[in-house]
Every structure is written in C-alpha cells, then in structure tokens.
Protein backbone atom coordinates (compact mmCIF):
# COMPACT_ATOMS: atom_id res chain seq x y z
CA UNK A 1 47.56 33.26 179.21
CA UNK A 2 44.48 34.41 181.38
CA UNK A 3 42.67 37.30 180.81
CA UNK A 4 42.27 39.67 183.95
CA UNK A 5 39.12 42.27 184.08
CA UNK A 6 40.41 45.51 184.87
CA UNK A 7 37.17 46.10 186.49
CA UNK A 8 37.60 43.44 188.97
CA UNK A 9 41.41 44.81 190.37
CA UNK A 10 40.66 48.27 190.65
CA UNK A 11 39.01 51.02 193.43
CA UNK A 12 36.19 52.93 191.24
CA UNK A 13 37.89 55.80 192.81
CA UNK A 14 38.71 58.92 190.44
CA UNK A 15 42.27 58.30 189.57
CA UNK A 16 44.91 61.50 190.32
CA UNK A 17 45.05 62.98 187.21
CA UNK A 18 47.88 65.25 188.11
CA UNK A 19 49.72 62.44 188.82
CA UNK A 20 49.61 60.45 185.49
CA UNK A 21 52.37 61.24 182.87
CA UNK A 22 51.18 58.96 180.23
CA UNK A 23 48.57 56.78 179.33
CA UNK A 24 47.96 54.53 175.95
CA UNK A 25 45.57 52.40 174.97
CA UNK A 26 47.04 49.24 172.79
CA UNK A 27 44.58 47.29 170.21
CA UNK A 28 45.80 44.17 168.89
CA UNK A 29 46.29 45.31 165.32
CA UNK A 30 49.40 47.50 166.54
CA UNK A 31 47.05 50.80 166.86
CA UNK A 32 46.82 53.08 169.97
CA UNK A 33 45.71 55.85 171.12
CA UNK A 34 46.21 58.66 173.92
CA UNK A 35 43.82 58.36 177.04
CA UNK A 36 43.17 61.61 178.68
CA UNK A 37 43.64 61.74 182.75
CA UNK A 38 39.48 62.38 182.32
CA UNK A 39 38.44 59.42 180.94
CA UNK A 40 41.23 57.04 182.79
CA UNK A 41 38.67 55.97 185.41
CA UNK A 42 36.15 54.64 182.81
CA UNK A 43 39.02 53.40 180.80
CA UNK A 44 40.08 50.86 183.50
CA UNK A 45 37.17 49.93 184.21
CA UNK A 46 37.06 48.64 180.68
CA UNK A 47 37.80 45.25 180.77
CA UNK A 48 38.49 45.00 177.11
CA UNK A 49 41.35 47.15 177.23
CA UNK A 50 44.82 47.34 176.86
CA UNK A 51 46.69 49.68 178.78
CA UNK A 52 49.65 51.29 179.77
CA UNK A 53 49.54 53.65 182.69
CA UNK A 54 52.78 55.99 183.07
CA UNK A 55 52.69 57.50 186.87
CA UNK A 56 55.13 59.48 188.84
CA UNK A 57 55.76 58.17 192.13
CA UNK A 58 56.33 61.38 193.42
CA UNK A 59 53.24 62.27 193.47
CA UNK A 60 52.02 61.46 197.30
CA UNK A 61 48.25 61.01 195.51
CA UNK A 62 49.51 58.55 193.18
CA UNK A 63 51.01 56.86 196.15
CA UNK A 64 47.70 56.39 198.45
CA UNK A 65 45.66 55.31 195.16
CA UNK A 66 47.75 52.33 194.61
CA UNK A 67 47.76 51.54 197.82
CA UNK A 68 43.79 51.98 198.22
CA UNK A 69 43.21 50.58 194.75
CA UNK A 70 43.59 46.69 193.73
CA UNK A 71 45.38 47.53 190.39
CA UNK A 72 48.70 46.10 192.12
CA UNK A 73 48.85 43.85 195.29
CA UNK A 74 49.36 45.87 198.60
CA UNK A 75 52.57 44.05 199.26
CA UNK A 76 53.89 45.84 196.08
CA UNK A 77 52.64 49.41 196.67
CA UNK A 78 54.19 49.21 200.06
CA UNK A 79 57.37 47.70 198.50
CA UNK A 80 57.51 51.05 196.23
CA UNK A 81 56.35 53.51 198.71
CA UNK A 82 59.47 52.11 201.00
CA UNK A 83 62.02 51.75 198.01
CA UNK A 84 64.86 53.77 198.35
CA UNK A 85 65.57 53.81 194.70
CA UNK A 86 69.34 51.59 195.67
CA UNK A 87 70.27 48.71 193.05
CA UNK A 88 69.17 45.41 194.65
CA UNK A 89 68.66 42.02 193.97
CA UNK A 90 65.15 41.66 193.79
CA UNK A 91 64.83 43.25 190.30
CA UNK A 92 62.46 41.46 189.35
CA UNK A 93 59.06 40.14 191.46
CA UNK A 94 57.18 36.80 190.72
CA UNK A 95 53.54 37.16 190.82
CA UNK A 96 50.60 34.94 190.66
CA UNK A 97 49.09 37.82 188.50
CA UNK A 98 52.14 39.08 186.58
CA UNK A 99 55.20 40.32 187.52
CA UNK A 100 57.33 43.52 188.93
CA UNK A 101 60.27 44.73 187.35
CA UNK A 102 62.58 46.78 188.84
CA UNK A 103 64.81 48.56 186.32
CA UNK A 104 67.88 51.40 185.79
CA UNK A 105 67.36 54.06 183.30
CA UNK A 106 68.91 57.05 182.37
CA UNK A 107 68.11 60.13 183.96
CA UNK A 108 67.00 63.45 181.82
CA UNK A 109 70.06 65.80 181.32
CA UNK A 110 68.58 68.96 180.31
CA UNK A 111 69.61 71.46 179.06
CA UNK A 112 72.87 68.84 177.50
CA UNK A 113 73.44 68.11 173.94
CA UNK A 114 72.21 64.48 172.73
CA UNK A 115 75.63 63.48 173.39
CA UNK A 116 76.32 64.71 176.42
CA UNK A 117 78.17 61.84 178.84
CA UNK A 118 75.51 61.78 181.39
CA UNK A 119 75.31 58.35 183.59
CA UNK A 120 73.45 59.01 186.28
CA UNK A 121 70.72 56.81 186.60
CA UNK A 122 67.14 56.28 188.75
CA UNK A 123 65.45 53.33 189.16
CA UNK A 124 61.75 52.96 187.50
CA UNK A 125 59.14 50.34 188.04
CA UNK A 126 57.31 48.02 185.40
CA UNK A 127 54.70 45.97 186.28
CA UNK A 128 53.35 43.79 183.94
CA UNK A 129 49.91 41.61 183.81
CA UNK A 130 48.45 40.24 180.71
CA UNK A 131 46.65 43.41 180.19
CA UNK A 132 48.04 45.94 181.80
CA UNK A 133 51.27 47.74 182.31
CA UNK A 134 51.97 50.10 185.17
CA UNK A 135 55.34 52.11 185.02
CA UNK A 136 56.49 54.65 187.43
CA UNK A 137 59.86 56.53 188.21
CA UNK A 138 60.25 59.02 190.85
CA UNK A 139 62.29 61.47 188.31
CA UNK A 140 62.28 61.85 185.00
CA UNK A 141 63.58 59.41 182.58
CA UNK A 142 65.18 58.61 179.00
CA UNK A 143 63.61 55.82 177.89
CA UNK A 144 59.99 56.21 179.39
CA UNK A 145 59.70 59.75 177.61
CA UNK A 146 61.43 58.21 174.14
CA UNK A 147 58.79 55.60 173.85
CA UNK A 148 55.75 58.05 175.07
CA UNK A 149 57.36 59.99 172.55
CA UNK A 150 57.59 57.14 169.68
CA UNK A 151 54.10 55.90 170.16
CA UNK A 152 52.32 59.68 169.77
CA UNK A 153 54.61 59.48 166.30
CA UNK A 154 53.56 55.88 165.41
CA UNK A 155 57.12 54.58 165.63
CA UNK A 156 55.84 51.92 167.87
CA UNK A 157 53.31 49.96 167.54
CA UNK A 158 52.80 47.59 170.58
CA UNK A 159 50.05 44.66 170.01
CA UNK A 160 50.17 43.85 174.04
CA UNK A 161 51.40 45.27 176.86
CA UNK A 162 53.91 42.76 176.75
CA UNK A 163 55.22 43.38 173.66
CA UNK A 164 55.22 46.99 174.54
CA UNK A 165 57.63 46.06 177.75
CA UNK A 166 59.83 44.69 175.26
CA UNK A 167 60.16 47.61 173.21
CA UNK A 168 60.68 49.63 176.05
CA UNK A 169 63.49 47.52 177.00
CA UNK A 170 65.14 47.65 173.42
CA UNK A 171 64.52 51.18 173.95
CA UNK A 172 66.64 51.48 177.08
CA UNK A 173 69.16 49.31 174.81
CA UNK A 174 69.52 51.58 172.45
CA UNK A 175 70.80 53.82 175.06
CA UNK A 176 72.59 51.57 176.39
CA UNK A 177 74.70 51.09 173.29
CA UNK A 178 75.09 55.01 172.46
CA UNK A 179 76.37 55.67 176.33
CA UNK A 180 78.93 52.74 175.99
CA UNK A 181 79.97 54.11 172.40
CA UNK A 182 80.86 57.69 173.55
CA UNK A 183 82.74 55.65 176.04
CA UNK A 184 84.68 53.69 174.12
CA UNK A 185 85.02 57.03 171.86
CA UNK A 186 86.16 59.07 175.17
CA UNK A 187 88.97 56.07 176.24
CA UNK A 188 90.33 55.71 172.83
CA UNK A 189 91.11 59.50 172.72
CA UNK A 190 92.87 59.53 175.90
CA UNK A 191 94.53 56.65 174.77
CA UNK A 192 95.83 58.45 171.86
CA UNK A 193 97.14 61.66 173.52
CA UNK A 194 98.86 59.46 176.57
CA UNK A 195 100.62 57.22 174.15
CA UNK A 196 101.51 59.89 172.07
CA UNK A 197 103.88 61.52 175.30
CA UNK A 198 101.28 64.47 175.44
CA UNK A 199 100.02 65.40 178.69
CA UNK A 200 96.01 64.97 179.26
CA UNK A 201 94.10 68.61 179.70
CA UNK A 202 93.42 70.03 182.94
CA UNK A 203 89.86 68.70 182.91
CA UNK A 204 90.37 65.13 181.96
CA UNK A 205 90.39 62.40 184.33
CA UNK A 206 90.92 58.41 183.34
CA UNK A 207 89.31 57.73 187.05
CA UNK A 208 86.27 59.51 185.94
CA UNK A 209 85.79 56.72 182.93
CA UNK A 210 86.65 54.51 185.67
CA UNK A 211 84.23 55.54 187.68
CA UNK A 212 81.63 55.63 185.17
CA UNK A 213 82.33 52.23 183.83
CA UNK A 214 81.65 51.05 187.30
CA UNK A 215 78.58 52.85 188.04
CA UNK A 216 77.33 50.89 184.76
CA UNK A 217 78.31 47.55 186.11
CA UNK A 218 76.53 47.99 189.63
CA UNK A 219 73.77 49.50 188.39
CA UNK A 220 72.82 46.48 185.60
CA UNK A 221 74.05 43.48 187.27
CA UNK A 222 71.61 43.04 189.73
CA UNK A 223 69.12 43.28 186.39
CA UNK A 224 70.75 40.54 184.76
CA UNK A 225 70.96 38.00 187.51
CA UNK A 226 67.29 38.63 188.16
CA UNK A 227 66.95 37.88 183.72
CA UNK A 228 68.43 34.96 184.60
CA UNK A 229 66.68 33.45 187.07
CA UNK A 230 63.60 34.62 185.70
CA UNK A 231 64.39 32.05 182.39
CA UNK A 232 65.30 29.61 184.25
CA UNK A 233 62.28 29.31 186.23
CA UNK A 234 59.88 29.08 183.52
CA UNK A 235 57.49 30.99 185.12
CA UNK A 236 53.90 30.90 183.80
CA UNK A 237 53.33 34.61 184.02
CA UNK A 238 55.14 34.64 180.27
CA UNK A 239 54.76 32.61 177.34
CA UNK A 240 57.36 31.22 175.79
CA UNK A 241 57.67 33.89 173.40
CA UNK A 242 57.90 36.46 176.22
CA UNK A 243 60.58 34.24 177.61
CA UNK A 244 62.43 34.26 174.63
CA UNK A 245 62.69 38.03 174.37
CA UNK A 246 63.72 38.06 177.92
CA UNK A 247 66.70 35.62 177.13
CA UNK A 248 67.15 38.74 174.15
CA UNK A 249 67.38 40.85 176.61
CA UNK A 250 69.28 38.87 179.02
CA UNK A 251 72.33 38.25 176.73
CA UNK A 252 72.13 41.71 174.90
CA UNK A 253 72.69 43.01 178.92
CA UNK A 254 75.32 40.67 179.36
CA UNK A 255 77.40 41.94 175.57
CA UNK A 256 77.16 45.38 177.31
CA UNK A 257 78.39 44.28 180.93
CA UNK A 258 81.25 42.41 178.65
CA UNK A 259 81.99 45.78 176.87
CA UNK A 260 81.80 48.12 180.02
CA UNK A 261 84.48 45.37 181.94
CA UNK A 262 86.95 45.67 178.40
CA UNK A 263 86.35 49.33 178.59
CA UNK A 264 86.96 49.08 182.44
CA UNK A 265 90.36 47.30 182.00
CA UNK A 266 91.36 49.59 179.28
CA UNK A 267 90.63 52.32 181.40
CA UNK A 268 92.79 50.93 184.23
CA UNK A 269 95.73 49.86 181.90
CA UNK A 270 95.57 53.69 181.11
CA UNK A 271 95.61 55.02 183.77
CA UNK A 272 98.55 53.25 184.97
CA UNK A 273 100.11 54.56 181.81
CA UNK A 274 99.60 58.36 182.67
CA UNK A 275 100.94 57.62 186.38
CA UNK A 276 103.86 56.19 184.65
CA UNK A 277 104.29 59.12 182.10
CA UNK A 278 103.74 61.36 185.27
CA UNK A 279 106.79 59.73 186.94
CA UNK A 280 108.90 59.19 184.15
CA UNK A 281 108.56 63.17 183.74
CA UNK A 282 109.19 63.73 187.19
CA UNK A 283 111.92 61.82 187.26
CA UNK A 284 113.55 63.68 184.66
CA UNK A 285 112.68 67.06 186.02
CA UNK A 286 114.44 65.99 189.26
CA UNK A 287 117.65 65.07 187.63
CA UNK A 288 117.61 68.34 185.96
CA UNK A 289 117.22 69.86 189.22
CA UNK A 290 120.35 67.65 190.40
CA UNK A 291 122.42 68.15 187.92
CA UNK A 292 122.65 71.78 188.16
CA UNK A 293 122.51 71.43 192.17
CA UNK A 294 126.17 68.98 191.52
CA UNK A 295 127.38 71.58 188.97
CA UNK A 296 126.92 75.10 190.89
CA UNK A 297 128.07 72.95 193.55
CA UNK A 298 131.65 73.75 193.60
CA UNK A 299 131.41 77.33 192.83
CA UNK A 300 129.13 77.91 195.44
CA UNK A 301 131.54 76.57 197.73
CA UNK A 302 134.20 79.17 195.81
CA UNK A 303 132.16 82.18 196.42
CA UNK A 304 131.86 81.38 199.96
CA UNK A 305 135.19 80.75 201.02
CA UNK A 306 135.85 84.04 199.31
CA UNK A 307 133.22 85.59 200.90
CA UNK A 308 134.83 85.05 204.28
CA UNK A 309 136.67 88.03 204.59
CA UNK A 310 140.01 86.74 206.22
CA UNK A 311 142.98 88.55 205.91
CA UNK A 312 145.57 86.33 204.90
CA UNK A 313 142.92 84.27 202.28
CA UNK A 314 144.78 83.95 199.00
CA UNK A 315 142.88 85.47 196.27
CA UNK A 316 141.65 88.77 198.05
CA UNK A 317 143.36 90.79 196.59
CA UNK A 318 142.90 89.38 192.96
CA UNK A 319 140.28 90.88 190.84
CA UNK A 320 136.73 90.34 190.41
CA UNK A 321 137.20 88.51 187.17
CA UNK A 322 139.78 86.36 188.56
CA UNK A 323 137.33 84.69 191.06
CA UNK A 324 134.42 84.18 188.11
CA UNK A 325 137.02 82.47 186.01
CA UNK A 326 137.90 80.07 188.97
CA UNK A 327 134.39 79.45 189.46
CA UNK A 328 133.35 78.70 185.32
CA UNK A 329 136.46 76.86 185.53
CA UNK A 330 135.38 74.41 188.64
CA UNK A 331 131.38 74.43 187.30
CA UNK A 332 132.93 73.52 183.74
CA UNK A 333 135.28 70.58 185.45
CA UNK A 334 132.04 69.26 187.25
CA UNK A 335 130.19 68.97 184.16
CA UNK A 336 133.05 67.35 182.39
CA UNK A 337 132.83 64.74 184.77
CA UNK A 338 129.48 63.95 184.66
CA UNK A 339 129.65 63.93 180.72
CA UNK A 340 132.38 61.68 181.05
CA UNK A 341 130.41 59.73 183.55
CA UNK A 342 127.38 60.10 180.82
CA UNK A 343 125.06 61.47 183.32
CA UNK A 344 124.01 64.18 181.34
C-alpha cells in the first residue's frame, strides 16, 4: 500500500480548533496518544504520522477548511456539505487515494439509562487513506465517543488507521447486538402477556417494535449492499487483510439484518394476535350486551303496554306486584330459551 505525505494533501492553514472533537495519533506498536487542537497543524504536516481526526460537521469552519484544504478531494467536501444525512446507496466512495464511508450510528440519548431503547440514528462519515482517518457526524454519536473513550483508557490499541476503522466498526457492532437484544427481550415479553389472555398496558405498542425493527432494516441495508460490492471489486485501496475484515463486517451486518427480519415477523405475527384477542373480547362483550337486550326484551314491551293508560286494558287494576311477576316471569321464559338454545 502507498504511503501518502500528509504534508503534500493539506492547506498549511491553522486548522479550527473549536471544531475538532478528537484527535489521536497511532504508532505501529499499538501506542497512541492525544493531539491537542494546538499542535494539529504541525501534526499533519508530519508526514510520519498516523492520524485520526474526529470533526463535527456542524461546525461551518470545519466546513470551509475541508473544502479549502487538500486533506479530502473537493468532490467529497462538497458531497458532505450537500448531504442531507438520508440513507442512500452510495455508502461507500471508491477513491484513487482511499475511500469514503458513509455509515449509521446511534445517536446520544442523554440523560437515558444504558438500556434505554433508543434507535434513532445519524449518519457519520469515515474516510480512510493509508494514513489517515477523517470522521465526522453532524450530532453526537455512540460509537465515535465509545472508542475516543476506549483509546484515552488503552482499551484499544489501533496499529493503523485501518485497523482502527475496524474497531470502530466492531464497536458500532457491539451496539448493534445490545439494541437487537433488548429487542428481542421487549417482543418476547409482549409475547408472554398476549398469549397469556392478559391485555398489553396502556403504553405498549407491538407497531412501535414494528416500527423500530424497520427503521433498523432501512437504515443498514444500504451499508451492506455497498460491503458487498466493495469485496467484490477488489479494490486496491485495501489489502487483502482489510478486505477480509470487511467481508467480517459484511456478514456480521447481514446475521443482524437476519435477526431484525425474525424479530420483524414475530412482531407482526403478534400483533395480529392482540387484534385477534381485541376482537375475540369484543365479540364477547357484544353478546353480553345482546343477550340482556333479547332478555329485558319482553318485559320492556310489558311495561309499556301497561304504561298506556287505556281504560278497558286488562291488568290495570291489578297490583303493582302483579305486573313485576309477569315481567320476571316473561324475562325468565326468554332466558330459558336461549339456555335451551345454549346461547348463553
């Protein structure tokens, strides 16, 4: 793989300082350390160096230095500037220098517990040359602050940019997994209660796991169809141990997009259960409601043709008591029948 002087990509411009989040210098022997937004300048211009720069795109500065600079090609700062953060197809950029990755990640939820059911995601941008690697999100992000995070504590420890990409990845995996666990967790609860005859709490919705199973799907796919036609071209941006952990990568992504369609169809199949329990429970409500409309029936009709008041209407002059036993005696007849007729 060729090696590209930083010194020959880049604008000796001051770099924004306010807009870098993170910055690490990698040695080969799996060692790093911190670069301040000070010394970044001189750093790049380093050509011995390893780096990974961690911007926010936000940041208009940031913006108009990557554009001025040469530390990406102009076709792919514009291509950021413009991006409207939607899932596309183009996930992932050939280039003659390296490549552009455009990946999902979680967003933060803060002020929510480490298990909180948060999938909303945001799209953040890799881009990857033998020596360098430039991310940047627009908001902020699990994974990107987990492995800042990780490599402060020495839980990484990255011998190339590239293999740092990859453990940034696995990060996002990692993730991955947990979110499609408390899935699977939430789904098999619901199952439990709806099978069970109990009715789901106010604040429980099956189309909500729906939803969210979904939202997965969409967001990912794209990312994996871009994996694979990335391996298949053989592109010499990678060696072929890069490639391999992309093919890693590729069919860990597809295991998950397996799991999120079971968890989809599970979700579906359960749904369709509560609708039935709904009707089924309806349904018997309604012949409740029948029932006693077919038995008071009769004696309604009773009361009101005593209720008319004629003068020569048999039973006027009978007492009070007299009437209610006709009418127990007609109600009790009607639900005879329909015993007999085992209605009720």
């Amino acid at each position: 793989m060729a090696f590209i002087p930083l010194s020959s990509l880049i604008d000796p411009d001051k770099v924004p300082s306010d807009g870098i989040l993170f910055a690490w210098n990698i040695n080969q022997d799996g060692t790093g350390s911190e670069i301040s937004p000070d010394s970044m300048t001189d750093v790049l211009l380093n050509s011995g160096q390893s780096i990974w720069l961690h911007l926010n795109f936000s940041n208009t500065r940031v913006m108009r230095w990557l554009q001025a600079s040469q530390l990406i090609p102009d076709e792919l700062a514009e291509s950021i500037h413009n991006d409207t953060g939607e899932v596309g197809y183009d996930a992932i950029t050939e280039l003659e220098q390296g490549a552009l990755f455009h990946l999902q990640d979680f967003t933060m939820d803060f002020g929510q517990g480490s298990k909180s059911n948060n999938l909303d995601f945001e799209s953040f941008w890799c881009y990857l040359t033998p020596n360098l690697l430039i991310t940047g999100r627009l908001h902020p992000l699990k994974t990107l602050d987990r492995a800042k995070d990780q490599l402060i504590r020495g839980r990484l420890l990255p011998k190339s940019v590239h293999s740092l990409f990859h453990q940034i990845i696995d990060i996002r995996s990692v993730q991955l997994k947990a979110a499609i666990r408390r899935l699977a967790d939430r789904i098999d609860s619901l199952e439990e209660i709806i099978l069970s005859g109990n009715d789901l709490a106010a604040d429980e919705s099956i189309g909500t796991l729906r939803i969210q199973c979904n939202r997965i799907r969409r967001h990912f796919s794209a990312e994996l169809d871009a994996l694979r036609y990335l391996r298949k071209r053989n592109t010499p941006a990678f060696t072929h141990d890069d490639l391999e952990q992309l093919h890693e990568h590729s069919n860990e992504l597809t295991s998950f997009l397996e799991q999120i369609d079971s968890l989809y169809i599970r979700a579906k199949v359960l749904q369709d259960e509560q609708t039935a329990h709904v009707a089924e429970l309806n349904a018997k409500q309604l012949q409740v409601l029948s029932v006693m409309t077919v038995i008071f029936l009769p004696m309604t009709l009773i009361s009101g043709i005593m209720g008319m008041n004629m003068e020569d209407l048999p039973g006027l002059k009978g007492s009070f008591f007299e009437v209610m036993l006709v009418m127990g005696l007609a109600g009790l007849l009607v639900y005879g029948g329909l015993k007999l007729k085992r209605i009720v």
